[in-house]
N, C-alpha and C. Protein backbone atom coordinates (compact mmCIF):
# COMPACT_ATOMS: atom_id res chain seq x y z
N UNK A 1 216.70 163.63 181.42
CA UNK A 1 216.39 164.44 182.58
C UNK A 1 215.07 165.19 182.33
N UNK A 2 214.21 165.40 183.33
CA UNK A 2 213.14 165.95 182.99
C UNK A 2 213.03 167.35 183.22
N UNK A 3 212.70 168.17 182.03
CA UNK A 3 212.63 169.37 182.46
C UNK A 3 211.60 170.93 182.88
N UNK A 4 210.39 170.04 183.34
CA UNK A 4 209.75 171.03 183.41
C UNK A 4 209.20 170.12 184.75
N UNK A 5 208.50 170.95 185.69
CA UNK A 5 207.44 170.48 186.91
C UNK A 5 205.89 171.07 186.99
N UNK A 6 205.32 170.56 186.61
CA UNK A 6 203.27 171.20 186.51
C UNK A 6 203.00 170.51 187.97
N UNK A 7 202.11 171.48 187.83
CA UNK A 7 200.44 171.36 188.86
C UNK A 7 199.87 172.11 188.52
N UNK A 8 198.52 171.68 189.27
CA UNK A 8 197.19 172.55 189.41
C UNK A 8 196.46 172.55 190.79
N UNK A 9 196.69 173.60 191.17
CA UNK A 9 195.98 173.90 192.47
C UNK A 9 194.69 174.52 192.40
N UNK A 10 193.69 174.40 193.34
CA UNK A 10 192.87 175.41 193.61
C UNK A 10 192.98 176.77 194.31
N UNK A 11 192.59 177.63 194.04
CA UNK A 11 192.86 179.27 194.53
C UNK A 11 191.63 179.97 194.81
N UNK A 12 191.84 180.62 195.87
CA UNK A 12 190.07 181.33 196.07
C UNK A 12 190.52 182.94 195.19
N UNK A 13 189.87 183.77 194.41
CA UNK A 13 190.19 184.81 194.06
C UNK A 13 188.83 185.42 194.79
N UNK A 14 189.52 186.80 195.67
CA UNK A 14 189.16 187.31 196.54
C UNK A 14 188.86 188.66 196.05
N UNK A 15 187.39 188.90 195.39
CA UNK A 15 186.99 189.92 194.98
C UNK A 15 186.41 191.00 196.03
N UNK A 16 185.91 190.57 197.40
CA UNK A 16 185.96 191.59 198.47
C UNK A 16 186.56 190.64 199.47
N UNK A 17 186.17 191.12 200.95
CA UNK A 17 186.12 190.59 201.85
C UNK A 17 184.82 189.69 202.16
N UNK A 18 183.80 189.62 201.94
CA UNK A 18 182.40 188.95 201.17
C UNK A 18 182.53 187.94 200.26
N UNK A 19 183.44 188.35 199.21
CA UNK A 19 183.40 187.36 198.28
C UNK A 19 184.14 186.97 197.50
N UNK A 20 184.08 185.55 197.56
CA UNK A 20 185.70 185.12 196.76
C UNK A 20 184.61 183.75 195.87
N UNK A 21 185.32 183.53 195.42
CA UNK A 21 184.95 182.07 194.34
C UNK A 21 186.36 181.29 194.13
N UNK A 22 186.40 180.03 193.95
CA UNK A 22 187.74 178.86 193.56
C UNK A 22 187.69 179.09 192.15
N UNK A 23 188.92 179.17 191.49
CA UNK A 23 189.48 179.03 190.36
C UNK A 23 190.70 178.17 189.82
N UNK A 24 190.77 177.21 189.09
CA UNK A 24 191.69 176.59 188.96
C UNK A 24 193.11 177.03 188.54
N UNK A 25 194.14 177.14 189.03
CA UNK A 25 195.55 177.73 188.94
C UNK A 25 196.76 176.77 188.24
N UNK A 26 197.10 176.72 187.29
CA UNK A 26 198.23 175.43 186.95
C UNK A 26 199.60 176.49 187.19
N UNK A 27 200.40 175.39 188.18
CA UNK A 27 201.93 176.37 188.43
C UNK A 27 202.92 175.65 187.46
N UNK A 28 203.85 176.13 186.99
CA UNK A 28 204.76 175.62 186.09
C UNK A 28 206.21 176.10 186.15
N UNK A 29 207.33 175.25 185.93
CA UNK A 29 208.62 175.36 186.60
C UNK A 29 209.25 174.81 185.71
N UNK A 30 210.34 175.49 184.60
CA UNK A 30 210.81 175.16 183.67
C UNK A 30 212.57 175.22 183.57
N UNK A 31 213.18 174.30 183.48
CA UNK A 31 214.89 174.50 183.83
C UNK A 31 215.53 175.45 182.91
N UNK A 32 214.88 175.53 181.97
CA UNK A 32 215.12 176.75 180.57
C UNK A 32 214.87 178.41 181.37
N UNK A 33 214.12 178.17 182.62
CA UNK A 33 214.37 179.64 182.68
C UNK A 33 213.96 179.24 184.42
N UNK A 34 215.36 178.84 184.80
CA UNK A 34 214.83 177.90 186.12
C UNK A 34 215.05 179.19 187.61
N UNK A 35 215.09 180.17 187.47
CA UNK A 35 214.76 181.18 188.61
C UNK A 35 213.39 181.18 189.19
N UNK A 36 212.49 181.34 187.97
CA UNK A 36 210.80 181.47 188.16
C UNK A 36 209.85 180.67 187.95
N UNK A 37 208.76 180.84 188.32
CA UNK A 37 207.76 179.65 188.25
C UNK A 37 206.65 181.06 187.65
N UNK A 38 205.52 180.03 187.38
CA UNK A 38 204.96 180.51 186.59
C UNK A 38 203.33 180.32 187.04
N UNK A 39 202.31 181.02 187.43
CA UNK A 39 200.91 180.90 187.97
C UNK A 39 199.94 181.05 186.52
N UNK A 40 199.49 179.96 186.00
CA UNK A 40 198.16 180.14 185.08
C UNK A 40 197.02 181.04 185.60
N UNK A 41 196.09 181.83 185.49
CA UNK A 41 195.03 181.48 186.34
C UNK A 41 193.91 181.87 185.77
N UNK A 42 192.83 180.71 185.75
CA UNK A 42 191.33 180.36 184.48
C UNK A 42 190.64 181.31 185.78
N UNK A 43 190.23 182.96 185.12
CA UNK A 43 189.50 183.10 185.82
C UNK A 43 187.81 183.17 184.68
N UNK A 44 186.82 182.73 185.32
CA UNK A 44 185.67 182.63 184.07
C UNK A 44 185.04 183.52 183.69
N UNK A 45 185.20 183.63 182.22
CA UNK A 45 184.65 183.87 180.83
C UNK A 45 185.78 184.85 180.50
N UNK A 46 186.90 185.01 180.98
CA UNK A 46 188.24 185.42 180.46
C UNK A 46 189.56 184.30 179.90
N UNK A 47 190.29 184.97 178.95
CA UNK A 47 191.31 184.34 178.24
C UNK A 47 192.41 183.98 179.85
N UNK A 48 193.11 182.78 180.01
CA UNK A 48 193.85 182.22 181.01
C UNK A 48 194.97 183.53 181.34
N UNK A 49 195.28 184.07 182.35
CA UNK A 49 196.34 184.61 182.12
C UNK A 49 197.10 184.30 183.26
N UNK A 50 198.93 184.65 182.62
CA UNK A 50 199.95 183.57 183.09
C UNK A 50 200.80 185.39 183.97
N UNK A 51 201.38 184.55 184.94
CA UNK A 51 202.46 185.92 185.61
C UNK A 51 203.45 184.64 185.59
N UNK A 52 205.06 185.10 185.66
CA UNK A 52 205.79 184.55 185.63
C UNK A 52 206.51 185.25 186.87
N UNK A 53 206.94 185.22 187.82
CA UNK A 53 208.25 185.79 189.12
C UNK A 53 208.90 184.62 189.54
N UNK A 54 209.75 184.90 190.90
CA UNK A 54 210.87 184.60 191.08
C UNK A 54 210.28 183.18 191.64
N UNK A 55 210.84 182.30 191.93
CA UNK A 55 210.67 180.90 192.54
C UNK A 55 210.93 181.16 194.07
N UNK A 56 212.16 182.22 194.27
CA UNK A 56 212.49 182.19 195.49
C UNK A 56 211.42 183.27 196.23
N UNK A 57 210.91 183.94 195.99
CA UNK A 57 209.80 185.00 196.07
C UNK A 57 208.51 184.18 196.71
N UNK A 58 207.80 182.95 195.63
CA UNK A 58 207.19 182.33 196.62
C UNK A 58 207.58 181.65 197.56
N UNK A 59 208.82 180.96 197.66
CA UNK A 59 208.80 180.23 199.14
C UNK A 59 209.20 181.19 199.94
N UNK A 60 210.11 182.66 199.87
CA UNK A 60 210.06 183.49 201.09
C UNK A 60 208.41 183.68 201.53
N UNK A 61 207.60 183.97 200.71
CA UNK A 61 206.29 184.46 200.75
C UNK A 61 205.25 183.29 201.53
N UNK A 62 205.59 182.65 201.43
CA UNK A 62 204.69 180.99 202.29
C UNK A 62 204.83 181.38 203.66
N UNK A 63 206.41 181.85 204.22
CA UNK A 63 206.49 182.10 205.41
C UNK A 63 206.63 183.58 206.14
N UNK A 64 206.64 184.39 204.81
CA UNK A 64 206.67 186.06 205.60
C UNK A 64 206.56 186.71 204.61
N UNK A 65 205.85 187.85 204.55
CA UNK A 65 205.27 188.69 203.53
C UNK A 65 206.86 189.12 202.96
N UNK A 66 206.68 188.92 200.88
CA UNK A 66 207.61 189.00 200.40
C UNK A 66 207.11 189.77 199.45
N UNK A 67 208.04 190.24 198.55
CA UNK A 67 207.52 191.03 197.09
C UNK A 67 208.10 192.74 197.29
N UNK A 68 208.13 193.79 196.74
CA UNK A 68 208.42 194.53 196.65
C UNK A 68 207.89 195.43 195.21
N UNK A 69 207.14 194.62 194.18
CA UNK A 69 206.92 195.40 193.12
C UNK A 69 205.62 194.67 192.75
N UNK A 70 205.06 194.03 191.30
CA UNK A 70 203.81 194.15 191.35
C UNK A 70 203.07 192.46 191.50
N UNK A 71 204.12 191.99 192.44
CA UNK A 71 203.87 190.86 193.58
C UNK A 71 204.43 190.63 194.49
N UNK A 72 203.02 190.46 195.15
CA UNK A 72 203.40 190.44 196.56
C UNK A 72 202.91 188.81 197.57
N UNK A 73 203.50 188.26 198.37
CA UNK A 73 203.25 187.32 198.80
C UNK A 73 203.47 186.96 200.58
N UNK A 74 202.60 186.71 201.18
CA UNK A 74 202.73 186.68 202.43
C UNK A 74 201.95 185.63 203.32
N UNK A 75 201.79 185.05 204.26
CA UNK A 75 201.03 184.35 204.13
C UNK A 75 199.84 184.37 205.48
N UNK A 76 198.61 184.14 205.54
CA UNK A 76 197.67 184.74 206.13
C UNK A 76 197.90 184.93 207.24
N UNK A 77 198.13 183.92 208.41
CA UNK A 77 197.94 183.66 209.74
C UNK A 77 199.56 183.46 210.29
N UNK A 78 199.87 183.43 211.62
CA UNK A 78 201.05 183.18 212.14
C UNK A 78 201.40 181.87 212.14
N UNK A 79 200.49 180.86 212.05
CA UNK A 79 200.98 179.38 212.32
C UNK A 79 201.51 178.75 211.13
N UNK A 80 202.29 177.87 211.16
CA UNK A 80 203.33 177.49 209.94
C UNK A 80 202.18 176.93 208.72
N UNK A 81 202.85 177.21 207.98
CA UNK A 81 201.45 176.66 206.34
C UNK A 81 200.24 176.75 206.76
N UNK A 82 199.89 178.46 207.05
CA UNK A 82 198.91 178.85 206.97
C UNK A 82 198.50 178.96 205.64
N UNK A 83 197.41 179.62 205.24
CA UNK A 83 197.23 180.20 204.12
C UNK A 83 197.89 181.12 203.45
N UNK A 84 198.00 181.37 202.17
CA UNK A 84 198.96 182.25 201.79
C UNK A 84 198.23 182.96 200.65
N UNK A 85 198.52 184.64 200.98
CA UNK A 85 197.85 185.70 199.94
C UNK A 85 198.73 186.00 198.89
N UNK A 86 198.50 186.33 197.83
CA UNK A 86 199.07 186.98 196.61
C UNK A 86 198.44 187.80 196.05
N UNK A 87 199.12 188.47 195.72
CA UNK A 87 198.52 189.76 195.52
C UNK A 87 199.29 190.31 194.21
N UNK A 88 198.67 190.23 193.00
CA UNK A 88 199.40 191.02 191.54
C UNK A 88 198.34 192.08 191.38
N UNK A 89 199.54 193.19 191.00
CA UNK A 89 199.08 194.10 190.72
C UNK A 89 199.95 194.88 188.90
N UNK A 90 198.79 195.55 188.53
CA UNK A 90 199.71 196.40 187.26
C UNK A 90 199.17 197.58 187.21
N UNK A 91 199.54 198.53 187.08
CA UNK A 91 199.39 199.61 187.47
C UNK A 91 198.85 200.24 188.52
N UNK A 92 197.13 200.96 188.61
CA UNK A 92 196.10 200.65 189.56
C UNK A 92 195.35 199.19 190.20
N UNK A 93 195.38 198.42 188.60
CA UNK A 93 194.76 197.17 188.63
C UNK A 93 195.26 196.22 189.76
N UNK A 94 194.35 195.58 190.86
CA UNK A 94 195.33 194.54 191.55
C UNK A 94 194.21 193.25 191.17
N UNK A 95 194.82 192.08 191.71
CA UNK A 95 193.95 190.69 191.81
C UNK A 95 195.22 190.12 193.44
N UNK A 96 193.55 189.98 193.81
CA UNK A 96 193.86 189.36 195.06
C UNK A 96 193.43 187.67 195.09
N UNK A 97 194.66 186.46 195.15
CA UNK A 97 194.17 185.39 195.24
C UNK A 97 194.44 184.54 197.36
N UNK A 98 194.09 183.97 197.13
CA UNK A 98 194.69 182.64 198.53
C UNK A 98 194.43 181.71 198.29
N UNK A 99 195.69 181.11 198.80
CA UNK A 99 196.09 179.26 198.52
C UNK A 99 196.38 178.69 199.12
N UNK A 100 196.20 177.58 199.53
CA UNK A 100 196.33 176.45 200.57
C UNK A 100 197.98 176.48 200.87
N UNK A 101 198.73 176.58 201.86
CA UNK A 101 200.42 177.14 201.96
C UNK A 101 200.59 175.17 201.22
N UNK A 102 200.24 174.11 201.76
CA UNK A 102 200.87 173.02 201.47
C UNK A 102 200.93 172.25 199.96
N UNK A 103 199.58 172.56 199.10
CA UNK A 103 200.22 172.31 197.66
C UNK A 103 201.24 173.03 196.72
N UNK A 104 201.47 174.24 197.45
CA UNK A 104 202.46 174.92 197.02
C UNK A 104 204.03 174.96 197.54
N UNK A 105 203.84 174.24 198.92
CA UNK A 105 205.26 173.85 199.04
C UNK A 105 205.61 172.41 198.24
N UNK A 106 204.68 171.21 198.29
CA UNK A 106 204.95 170.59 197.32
C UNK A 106 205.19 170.86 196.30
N UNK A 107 204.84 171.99 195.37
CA UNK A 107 205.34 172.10 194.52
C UNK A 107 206.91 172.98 194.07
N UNK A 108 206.95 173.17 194.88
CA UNK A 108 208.33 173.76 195.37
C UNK A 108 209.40 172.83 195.65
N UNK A 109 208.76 171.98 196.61
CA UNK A 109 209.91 170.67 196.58
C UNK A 109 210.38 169.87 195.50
N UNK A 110 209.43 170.01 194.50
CA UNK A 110 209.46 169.18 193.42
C UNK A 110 210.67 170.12 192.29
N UNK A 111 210.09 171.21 191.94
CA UNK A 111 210.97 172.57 191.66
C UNK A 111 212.71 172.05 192.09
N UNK A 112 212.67 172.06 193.57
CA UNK A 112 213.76 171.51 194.07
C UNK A 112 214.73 170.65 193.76
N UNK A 113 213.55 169.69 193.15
CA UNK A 113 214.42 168.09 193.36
C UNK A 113 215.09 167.86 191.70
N UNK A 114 214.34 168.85 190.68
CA UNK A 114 214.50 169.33 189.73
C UNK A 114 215.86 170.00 189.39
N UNK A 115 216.11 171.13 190.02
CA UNK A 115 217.09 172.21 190.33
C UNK A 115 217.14 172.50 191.54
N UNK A 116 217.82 172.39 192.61
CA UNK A 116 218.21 172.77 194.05
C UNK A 116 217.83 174.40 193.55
N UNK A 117 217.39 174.76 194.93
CA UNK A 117 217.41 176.29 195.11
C UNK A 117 218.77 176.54 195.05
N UNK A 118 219.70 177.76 194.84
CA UNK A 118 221.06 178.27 194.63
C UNK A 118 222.03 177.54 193.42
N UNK A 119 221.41 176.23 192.85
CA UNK A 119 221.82 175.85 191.67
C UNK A 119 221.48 176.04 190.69
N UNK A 120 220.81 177.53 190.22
CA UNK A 120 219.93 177.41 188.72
C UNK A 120 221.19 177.98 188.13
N UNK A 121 221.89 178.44 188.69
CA UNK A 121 223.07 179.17 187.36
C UNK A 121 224.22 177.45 186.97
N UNK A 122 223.80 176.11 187.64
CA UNK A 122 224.78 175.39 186.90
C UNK A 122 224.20 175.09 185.89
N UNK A 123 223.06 175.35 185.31
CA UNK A 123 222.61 174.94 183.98
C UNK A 123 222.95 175.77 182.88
N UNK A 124 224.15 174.68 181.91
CA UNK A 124 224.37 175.35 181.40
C UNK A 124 223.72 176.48 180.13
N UNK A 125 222.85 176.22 179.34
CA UNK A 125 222.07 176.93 178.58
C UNK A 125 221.18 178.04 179.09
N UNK A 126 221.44 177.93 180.30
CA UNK A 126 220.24 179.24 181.03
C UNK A 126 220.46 180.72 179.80
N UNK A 127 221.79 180.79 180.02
CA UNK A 127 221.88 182.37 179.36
C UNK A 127 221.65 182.48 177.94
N UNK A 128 221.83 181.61 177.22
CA UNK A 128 221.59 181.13 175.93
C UNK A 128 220.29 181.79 175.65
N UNK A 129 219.53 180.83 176.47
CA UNK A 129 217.67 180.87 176.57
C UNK A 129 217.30 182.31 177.11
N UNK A 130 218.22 182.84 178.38
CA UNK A 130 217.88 184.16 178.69
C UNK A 130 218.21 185.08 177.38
N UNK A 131 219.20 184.89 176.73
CA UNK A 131 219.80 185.62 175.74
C UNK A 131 218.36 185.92 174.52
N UNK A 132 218.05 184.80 174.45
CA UNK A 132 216.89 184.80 173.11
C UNK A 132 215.33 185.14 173.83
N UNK A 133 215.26 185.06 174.96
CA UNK A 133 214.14 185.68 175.33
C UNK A 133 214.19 187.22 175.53
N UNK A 134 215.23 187.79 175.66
CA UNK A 134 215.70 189.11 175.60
C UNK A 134 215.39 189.64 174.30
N UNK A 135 215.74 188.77 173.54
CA UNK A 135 216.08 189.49 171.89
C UNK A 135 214.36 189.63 171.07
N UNK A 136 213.79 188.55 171.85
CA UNK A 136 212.31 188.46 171.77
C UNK A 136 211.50 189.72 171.82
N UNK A 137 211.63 189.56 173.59
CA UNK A 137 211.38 190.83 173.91
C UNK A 137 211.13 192.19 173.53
N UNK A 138 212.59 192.61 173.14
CA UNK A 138 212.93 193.43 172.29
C UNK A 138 212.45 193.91 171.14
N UNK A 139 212.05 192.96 170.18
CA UNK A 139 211.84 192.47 169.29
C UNK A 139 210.53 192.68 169.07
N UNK A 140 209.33 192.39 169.79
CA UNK A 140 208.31 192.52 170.14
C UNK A 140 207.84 193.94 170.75
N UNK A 141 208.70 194.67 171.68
CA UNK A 141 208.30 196.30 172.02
C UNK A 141 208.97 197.21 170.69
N UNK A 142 210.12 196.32 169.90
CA UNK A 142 210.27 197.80 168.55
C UNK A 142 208.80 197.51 167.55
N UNK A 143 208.25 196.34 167.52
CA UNK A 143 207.85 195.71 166.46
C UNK A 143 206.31 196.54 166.80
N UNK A 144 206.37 197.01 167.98
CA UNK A 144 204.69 197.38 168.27
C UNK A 144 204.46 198.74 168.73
């Protein structure tokens, strides 16, 4: 069985309303921790950096502004697979990207065909894997 789903999309990162530039984005979808997906994003002459949230977060977000904490997802225009904004933020800091709504539902379908949406808890090792990424965690904020 295969357990992970990649792509790479293009993303405009939207430094004003003036000005944005394309950056390459790889999304990633892993059954080991199959709630969330995962956004790479190469922005240039910086180290890649990865956000990990909910899976179900972006597809609410494709069709109606979703998020509640330090992502947010909604998508530009009223007509179906419009464009879609994201918006991470950490503390003050935000990054504003937009993405084409349709390589990202493909990749969602694929996510899907992988693990049905509402089936990630039949796998059995999820908690296992949640268990040791916890202990990681942990592990890593006493250690520092």
């Amino acid at each position: 069985m295969r357990e992970s789903v990649q792509a790479e999309v293009l993303m405009s990162f939207v430094v004003s309303e003036e000005l944005s530039f394309r950056i390459p984005v790889e999304l990633g979808y892993e059954t080991k921790d199959p709630y969330a997906v995962r956004m790479t994003f190469h922005l240039p002459g910086d180290a890649p950096v990865t956000w990990a949230f909910g899976r179900e977060l972006l597809l609410d977000g494709i069709n109606a502004p979703s998020g509640d904490g330090d992502v947010h997802i909604a998508p530009t225009g009223p007509e179906d697979l419009s464009d879609v904004s994201i918006r991470l933020q950490v503390g003050s800091d935000r990054a504003q990207f937009r993405a084409s709504a349709p390589p990202l539902v493909a990749f969602l379908d694929r996510t899907d065909k992988l693990v049905p949406l509402g089936q990630e808890c039949s796998l059995g090792d999820f908690e296992h894997h949640l268990e040791e990424a916890l202990g990681r965690i942990l592990a890593e904020e006493n250690a520092g």
